[in-house]
Protein backbone atom coordinates (compact mmCIF):
# COMPACT_ATOMS: atom_id res chain seq x y z
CA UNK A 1 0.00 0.00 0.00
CA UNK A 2 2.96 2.18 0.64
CA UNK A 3 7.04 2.19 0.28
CA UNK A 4 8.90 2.30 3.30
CA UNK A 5 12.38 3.63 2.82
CA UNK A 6 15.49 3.67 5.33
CA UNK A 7 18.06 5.74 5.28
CA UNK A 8 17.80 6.71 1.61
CA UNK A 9 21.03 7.92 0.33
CA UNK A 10 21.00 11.91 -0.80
CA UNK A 11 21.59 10.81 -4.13
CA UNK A 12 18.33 9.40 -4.46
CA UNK A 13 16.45 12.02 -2.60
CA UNK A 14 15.76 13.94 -5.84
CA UNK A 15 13.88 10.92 -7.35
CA UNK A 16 11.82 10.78 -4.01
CA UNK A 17 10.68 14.40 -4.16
CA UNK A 18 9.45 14.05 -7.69
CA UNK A 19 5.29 14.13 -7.18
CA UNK A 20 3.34 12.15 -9.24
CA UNK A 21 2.17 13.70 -12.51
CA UNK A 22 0.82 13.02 -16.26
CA UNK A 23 2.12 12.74 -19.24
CA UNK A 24 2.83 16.59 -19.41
CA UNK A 25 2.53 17.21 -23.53
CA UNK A 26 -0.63 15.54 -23.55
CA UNK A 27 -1.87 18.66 -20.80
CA UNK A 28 -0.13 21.03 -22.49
CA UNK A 29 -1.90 20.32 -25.92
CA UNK A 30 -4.87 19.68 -24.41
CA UNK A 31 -4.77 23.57 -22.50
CA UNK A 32 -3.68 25.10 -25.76
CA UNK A 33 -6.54 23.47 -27.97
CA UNK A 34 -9.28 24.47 -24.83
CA UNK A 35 -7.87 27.79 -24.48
CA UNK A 36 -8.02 28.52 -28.49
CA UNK A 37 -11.38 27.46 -28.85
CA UNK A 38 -12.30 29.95 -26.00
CA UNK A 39 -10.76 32.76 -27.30
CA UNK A 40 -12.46 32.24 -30.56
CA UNK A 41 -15.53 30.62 -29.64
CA UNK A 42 -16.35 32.23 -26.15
CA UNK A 43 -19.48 30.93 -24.49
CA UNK A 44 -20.54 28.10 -26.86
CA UNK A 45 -16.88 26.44 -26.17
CA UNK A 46 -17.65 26.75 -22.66
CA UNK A 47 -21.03 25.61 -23.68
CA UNK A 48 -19.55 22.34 -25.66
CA UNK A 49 -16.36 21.74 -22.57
CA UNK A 50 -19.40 21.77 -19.58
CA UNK A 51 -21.10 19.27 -21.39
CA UNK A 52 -17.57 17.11 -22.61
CA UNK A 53 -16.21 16.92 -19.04
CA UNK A 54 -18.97 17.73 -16.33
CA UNK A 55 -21.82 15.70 -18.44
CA UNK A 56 -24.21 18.40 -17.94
CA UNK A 57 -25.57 20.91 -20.33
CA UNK A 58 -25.71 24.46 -19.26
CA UNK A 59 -27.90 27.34 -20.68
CA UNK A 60 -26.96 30.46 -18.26
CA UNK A 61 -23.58 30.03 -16.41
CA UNK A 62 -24.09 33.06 -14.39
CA UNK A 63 -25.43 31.84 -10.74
CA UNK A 64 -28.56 34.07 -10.17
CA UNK A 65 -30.15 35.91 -7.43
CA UNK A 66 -32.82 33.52 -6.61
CA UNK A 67 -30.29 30.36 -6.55
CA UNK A 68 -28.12 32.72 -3.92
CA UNK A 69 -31.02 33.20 -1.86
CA UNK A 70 -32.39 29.40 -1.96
CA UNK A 71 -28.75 28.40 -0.84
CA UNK A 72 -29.60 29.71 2.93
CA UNK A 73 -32.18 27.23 3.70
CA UNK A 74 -30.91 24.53 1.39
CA UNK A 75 -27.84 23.88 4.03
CA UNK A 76 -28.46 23.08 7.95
CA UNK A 77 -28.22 25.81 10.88
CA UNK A 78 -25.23 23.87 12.14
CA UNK A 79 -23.24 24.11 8.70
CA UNK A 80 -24.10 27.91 8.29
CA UNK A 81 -23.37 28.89 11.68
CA UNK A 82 -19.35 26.86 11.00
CA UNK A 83 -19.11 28.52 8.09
CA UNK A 84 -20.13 31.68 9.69
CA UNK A 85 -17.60 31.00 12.45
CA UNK A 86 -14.28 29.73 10.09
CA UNK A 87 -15.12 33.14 7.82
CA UNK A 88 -14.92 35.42 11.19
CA UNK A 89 -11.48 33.59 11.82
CA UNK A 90 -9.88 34.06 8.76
CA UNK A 91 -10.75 37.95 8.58
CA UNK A 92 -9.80 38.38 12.03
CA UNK A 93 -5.87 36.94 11.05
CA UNK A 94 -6.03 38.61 7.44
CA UNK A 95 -7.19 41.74 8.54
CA UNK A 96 -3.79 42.41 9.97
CA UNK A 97 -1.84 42.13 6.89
CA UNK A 98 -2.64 45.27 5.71
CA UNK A 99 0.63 47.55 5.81
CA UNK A 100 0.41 50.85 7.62
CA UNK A 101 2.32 53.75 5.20
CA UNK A 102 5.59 53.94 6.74
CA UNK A 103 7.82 57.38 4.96
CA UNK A 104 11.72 56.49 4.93
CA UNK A 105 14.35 59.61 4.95
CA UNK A 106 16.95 58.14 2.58
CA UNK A 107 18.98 61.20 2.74
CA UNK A 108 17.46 65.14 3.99
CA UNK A 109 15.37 65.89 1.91
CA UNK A 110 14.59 62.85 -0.02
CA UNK A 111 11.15 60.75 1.23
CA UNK A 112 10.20 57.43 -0.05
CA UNK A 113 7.09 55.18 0.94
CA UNK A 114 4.83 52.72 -0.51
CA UNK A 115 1.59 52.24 -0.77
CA UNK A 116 -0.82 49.75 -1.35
CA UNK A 117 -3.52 48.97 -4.03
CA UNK A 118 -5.94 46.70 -4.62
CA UNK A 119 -6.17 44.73 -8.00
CA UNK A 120 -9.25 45.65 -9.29
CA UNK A 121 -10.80 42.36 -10.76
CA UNK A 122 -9.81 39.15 -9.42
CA UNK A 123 -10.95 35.76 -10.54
CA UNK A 124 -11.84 32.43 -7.78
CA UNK A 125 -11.50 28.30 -8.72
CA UNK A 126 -12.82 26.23 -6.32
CA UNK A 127 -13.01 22.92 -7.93
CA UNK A 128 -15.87 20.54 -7.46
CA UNK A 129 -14.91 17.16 -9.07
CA UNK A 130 -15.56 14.68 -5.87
CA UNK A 131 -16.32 17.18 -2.97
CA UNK A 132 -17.50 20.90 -2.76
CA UNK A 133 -14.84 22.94 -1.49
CA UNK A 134 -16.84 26.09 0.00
CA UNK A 135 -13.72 26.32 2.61
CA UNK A 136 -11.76 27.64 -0.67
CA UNK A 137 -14.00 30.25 -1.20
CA UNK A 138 -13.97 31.58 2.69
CA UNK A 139 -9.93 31.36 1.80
CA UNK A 140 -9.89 33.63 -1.29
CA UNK A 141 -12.71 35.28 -1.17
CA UNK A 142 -12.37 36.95 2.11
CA UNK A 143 -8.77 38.26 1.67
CA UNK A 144 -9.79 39.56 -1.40
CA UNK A 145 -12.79 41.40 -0.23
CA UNK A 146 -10.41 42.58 2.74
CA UNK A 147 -7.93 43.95 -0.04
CA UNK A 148 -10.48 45.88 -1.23
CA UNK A 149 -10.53 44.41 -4.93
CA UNK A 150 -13.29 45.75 -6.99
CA UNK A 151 -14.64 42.57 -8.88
CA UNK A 152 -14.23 39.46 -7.48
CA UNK A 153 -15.88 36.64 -9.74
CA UNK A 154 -16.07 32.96 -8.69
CA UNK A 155 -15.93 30.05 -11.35
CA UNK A 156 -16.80 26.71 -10.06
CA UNK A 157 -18.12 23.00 -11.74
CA UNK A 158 -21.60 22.58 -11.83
CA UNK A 159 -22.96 19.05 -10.78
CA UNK A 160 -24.64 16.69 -13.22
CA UNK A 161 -28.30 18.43 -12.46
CA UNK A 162 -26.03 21.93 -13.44
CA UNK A 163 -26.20 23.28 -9.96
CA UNK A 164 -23.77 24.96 -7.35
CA UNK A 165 -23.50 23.23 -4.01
CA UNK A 166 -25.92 25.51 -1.70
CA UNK A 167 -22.94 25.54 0.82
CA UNK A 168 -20.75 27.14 -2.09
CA UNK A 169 -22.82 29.90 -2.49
CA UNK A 170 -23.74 30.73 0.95
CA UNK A 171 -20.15 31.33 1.64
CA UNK A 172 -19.61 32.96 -1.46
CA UNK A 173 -22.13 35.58 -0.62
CA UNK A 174 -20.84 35.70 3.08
CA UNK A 175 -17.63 36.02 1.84
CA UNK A 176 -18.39 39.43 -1.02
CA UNK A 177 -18.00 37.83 -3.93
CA UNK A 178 -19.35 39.52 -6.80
CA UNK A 179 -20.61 37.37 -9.14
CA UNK A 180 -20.77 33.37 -9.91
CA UNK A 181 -19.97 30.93 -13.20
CA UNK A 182 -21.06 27.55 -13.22
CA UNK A 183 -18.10 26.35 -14.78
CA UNK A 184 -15.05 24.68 -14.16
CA UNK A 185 -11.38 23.19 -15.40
CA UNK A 186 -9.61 24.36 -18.31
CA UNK A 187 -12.36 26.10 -19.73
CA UNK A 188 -13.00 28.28 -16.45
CA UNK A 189 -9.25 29.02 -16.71
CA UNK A 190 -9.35 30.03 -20.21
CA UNK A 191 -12.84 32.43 -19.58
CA UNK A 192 -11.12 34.00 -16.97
CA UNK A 193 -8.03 34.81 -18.43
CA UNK A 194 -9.44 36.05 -22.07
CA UNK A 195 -13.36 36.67 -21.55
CA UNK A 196 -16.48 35.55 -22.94
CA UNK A 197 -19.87 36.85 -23.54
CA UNK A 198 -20.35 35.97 -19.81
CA UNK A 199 -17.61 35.77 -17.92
CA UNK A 200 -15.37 39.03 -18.01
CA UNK A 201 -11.77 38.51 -17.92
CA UNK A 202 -9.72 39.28 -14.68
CA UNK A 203 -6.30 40.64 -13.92
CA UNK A 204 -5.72 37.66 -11.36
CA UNK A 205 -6.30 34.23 -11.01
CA UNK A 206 -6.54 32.26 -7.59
CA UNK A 207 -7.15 29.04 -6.43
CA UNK A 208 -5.70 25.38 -6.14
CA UNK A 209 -7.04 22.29 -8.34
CA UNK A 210 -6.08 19.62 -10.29
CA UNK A 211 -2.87 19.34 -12.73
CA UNK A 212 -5.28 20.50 -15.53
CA UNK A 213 -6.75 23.49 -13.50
CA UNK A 214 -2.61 23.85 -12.61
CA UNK A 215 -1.62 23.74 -16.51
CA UNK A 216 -4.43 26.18 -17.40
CA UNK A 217 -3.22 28.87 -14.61
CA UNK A 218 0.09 28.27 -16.17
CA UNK A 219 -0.47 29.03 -19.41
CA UNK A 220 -2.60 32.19 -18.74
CA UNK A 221 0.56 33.35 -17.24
CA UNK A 222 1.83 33.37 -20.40
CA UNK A 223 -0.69 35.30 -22.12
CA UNK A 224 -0.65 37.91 -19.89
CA UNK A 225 -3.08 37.24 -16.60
CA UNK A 226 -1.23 37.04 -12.94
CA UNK A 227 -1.97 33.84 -11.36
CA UNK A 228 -1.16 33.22 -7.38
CA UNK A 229 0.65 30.02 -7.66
CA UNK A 230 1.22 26.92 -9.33
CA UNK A 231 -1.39 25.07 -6.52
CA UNK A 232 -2.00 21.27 -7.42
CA UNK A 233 -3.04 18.37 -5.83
CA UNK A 234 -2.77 18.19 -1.84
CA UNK A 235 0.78 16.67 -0.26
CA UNK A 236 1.52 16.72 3.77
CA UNK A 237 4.77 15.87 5.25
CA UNK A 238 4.83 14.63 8.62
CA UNK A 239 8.19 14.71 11.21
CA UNK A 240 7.43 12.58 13.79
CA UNK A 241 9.08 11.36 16.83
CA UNK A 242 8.24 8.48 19.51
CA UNK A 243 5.83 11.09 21.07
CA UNK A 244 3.76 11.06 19.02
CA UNK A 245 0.34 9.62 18.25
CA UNK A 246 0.26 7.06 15.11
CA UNK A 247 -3.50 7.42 15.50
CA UNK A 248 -3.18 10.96 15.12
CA UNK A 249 -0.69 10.78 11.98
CA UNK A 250 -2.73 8.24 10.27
CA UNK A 251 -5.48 10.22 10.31
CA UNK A 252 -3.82 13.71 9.04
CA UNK A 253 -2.31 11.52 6.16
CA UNK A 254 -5.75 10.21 5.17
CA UNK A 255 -6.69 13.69 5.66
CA UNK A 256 -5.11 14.92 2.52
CA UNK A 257 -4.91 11.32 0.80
CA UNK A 258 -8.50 11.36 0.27
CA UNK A 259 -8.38 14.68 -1.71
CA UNK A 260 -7.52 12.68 -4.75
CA UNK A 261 -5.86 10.17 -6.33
CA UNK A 262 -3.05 12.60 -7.30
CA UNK A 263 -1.99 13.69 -4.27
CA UNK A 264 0.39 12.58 -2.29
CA UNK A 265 1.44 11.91 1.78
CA UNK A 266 5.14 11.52 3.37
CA UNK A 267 5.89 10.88 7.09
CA UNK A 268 9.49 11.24 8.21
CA UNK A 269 10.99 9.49 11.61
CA UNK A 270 14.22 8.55 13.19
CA UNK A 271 12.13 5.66 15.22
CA UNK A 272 11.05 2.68 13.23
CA UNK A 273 7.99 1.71 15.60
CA UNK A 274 6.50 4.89 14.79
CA UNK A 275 6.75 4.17 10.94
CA UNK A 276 5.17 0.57 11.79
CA UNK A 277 2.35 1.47 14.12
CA UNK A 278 1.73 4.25 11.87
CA UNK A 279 1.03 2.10 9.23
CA UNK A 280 -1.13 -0.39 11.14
CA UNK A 281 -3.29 2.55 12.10
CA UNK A 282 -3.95 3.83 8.56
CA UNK A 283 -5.08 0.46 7.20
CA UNK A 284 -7.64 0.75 10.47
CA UNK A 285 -8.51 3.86 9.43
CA UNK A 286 -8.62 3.39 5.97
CA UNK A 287 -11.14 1.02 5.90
CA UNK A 288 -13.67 3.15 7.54
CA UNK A 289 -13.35 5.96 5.13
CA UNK A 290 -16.08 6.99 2.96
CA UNK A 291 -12.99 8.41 0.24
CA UNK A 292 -11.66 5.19 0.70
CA UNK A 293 -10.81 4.23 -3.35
CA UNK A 294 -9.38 7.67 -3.74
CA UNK A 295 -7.28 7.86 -0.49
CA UNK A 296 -5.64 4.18 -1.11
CA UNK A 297 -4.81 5.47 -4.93
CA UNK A 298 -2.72 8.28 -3.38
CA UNK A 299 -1.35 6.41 -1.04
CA UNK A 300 0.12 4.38 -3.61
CA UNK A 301 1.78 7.42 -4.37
CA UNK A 302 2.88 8.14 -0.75
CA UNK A 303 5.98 7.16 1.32
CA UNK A 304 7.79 6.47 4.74
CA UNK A 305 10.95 7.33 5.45
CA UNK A 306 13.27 6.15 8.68
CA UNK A 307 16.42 8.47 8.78
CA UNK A 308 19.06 8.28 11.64
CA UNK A 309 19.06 11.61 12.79
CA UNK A 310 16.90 15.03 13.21
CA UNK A 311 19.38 16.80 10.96
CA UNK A 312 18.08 14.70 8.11
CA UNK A 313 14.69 14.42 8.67
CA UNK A 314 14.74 18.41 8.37
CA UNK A 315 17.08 18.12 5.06
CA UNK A 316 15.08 16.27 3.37
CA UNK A 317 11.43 18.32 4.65
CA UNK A 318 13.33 21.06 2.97
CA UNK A 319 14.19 19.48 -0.08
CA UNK A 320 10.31 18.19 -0.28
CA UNK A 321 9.04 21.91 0.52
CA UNK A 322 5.84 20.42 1.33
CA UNK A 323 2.45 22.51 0.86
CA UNK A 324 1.61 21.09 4.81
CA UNK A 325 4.47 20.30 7.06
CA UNK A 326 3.23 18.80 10.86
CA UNK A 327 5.91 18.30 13.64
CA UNK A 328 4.48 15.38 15.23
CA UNK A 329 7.44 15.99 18.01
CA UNK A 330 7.03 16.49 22.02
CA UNK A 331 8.75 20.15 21.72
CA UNK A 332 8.05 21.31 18.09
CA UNK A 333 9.14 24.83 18.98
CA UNK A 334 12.96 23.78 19.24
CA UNK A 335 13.02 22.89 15.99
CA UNK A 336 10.96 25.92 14.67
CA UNK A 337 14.33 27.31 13.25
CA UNK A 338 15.29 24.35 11.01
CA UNK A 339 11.96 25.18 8.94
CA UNK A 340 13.14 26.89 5.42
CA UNK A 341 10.76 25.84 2.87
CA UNK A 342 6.92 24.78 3.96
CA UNK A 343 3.53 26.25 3.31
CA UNK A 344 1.82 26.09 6.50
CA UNK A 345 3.24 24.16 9.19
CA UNK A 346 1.53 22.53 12.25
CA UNK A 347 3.16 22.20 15.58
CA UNK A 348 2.42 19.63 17.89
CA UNK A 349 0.55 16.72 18.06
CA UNK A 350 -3.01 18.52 18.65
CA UNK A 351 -1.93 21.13 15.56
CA UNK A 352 -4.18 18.87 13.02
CA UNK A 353 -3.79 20.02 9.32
CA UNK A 354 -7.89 20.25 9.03
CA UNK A 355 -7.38 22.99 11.22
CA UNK A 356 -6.02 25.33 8.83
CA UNK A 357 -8.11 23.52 6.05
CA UNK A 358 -11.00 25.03 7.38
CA UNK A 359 -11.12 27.63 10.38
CA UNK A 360 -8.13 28.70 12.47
CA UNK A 361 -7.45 31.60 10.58
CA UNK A 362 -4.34 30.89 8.07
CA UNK A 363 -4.99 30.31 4.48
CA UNK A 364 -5.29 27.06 2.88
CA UNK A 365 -4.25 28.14 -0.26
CA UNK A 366 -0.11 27.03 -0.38
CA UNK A 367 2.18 26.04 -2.87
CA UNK A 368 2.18 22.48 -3.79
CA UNK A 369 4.83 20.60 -5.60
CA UNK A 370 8.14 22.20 -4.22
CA UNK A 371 6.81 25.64 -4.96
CA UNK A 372 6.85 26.27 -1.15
CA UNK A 373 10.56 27.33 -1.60
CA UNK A 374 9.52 30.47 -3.59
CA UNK A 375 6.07 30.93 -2.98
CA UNK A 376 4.02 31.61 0.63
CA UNK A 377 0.46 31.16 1.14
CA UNK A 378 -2.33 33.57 -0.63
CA UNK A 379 -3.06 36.63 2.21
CA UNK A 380 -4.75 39.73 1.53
CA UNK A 381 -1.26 41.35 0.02
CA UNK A 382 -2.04 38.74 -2.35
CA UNK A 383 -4.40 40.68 -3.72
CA UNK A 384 -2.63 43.65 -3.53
CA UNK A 385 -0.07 44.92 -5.40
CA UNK A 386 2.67 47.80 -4.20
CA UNK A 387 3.49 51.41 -5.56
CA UNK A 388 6.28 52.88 -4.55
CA UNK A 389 6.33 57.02 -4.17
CA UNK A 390 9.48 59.57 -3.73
CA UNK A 391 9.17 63.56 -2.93
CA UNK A 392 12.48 64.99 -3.37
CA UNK A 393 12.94 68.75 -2.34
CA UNK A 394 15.52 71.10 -2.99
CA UNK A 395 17.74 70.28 -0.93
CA UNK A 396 16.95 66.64 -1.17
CA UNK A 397 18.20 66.89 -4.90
CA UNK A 398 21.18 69.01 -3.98
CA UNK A 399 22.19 66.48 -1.60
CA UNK A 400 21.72 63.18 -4.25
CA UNK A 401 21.71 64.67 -7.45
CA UNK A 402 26.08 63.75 -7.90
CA UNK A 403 25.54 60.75 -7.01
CA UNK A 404 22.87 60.32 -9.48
CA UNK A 405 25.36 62.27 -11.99
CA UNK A 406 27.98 60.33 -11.64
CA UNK A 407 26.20 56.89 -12.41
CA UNK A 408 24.51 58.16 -15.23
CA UNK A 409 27.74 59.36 -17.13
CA UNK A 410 29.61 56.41 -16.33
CA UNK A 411 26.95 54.36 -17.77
CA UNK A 412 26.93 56.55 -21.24
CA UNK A 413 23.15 57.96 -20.25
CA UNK A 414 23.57 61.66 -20.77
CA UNK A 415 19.86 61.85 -20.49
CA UNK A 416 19.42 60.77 -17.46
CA UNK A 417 21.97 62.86 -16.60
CA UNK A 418 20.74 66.32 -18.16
CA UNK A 419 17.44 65.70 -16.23
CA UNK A 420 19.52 65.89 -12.64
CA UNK A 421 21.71 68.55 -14.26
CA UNK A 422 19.57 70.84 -15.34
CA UNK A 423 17.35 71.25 -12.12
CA UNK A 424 20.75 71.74 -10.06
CA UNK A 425 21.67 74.36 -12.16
CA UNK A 426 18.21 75.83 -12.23
């Protein structure tokens, strides 16, 4: 069901990191050919994609009012008043990213500062496939709407009757989003990134999926429209040490093994008893879980590792950059500082990666695939982009303007220069 390795030798590390993918020219031809026929076809390729891939034929992909307003008592008091809950936690920890102007005095006279501004229109995934994410939306939704973006539109897969789970919309409209596409994969990519008769096109894309949903956000990158990340399938990495609950590890591995059968779990441990009891405890589990067929196909994927020391355990986590990293370990804290490339990391054994999933406060959004060693989380500066603003005075010029001189000449740009020049002299 899944490899147990000991004491792999660094040489072999890079093979282990590798996470599973598809035949990549396949997806790329496949995202070229969907994204063509959007740009020239608009809403009847979206039309002729829904009904390819989701099975459903759909008339009107804009979600309307009434559908919104059914969505309240279509879901239970006890699911509204969670969602309710997990949306006033992540405002209350992405409220505070929000930079305060702060002026810098580079020399007398010379100011500099920067301030923020929202991106005006902002596109939301949240895939459907097996289960409806409506903890996405709370994630992207409400640091957008905290940012202060404009338009915020929301594309997501109808199901085969061509609806929206109610639970998607409820938190949509909780969460001030603008308006709502039933549409999803490639071809939500694509109407996002170049437009259709429905759907305008957005400056920014957001939001994890599958490799396809992945390979779409890439390509629009290419033609011109921001994405967040390169987000794909779910992965957790798990240090663990002979504190710690096998119980408890088995179940945050199934955790993200059930998202699908592309993703991918990893537990780490210098204590082979762990590894072993561990492993007992997830067949238990396994067999109990509703995801079941999907879990045990990424686990298939998935891996143990027994290394000798601490040292390694952490050089490898690195190496993995993992989207979640746990520290199953009795005093996580001590080994805060060995941390250089996660997503969101989980410290101690009561620190359970559903946590952040869905209400704690962080985002759930991360970089998958290794990403995590050049990309952080989505946030409201996410959203956000910087401008950066000087006032120079008199005397600030006086004061700069040679140095500014004497770089210009020496790189042979007179003009640049004259324009220093001739205010000194003035």
């Amino acid at each position: 069901m899944i490899k147990i390795y000991h004491n792999p030798e660094k040489d072999s590390w890079k093979s282990l990191i590798q996470r599973p993918k598809i035949k990549t020219d396949l997806l790329k031809s496949l995202v070229q050919e969907v994204f063509g026929n959007v740009k020239k076809n608009g809403d009847v390729a979206l039309k002729q994609y829904t009904e390819q891939f989701d099975k459903v034929k759909i008339d009107d992909f804009l979600v309307s009012k009434e559908e919104i307003e059914n969505a309240y008592n279509c879901i239970n008091i006890e699911l509204r008043s969670a969602i309710v809950d997990a949306g006033n936690n992540i405002k209350e920890f992405h409220c505070h990213f929000k930079e305060k102007r702060k002026v810098i005095q580079t020399k007398p006279g010379v100011r500099c500062w920067t301030e923020a501004r929202p991106i005006e229109k902002v596109g939301i995934y949240v895939p459907g496939g097996t289960a409806p994410l409506f903890s996405t939306v709370l994630m992207l939704a409400i640091p957008a709407y905290l940012a202060g973006c404009q338009e915020i539109i929301l594309c997501t897969p109808p199901n085969s009757e061509g609806k929206i789970h109610p639970a998607i919309l409820f938190a949509a409209f909780n969460s001030g989003v603008t308006k709502i596409f039933k549409v999803g994969g490639i071809q939500a990519i694509a109407a996002m990134a170049l437009g259709t008769e429905s759907i305008p096109c957005v400056h920014k894309i957001f939001g994890p999926g599958n490799q396809y949903v992945t390979a779409a956000k890439e390509y629009a990158l290419t033609i011109g429209t921001a994405i967040d990340m390169p987000a794909g399938p779910s992965e957790v990495l798990i240090i663990a040490d002979n504190y710690a609950n096998p119980d408890f590890i088995a179940a945050d591995l199934l955790a993200q093994a059930e998202h699908g059968v592309d993703s991918q779990v990893v537990l780490l441990s210098n204590n082979s008893t762990i590894l072993q009891k561990t492993l007992f405890a997830l067949k238990e589990q396994l067999e109990n879980l509703p995801r079941k067929s999907i879990a045990q196909k990424a686990l298939e994927n998935s891996f143990f590792i027994e290394f000798s020391d601490w040292d390694t355990c952490f050089d490898f986590s690195n190496e993995y950059a993992p989207e979640h990293l746990i520290l199953a370990v009795k005093k996580p804290k001590k080994y805060v500082s060995k941390i250089k490339n996660a997503g969101s990391v989980f410290l101690g054994k009561y620190s359970c990666e559903s946590a952040g999933d869905y209400a704690s406060g962080t985002n759930h959004t991360l970089p998958t695939a290794g990403f995590a060693k050049v990309y952080s989380g989505v946030s409201v500066e996410s959203f956000m982009k910087k401008i950066t603003f000087q006032k120079i005075s008199k005397k600030g010029l006086f004061n700069l303007g040679h140095t500014i001189e004497t770089m210009a000449e020496f790189e042979e740009l007179y003009g640049h220069k004259n324009a220093v020049s001739i205010r000194l002299k003035n």
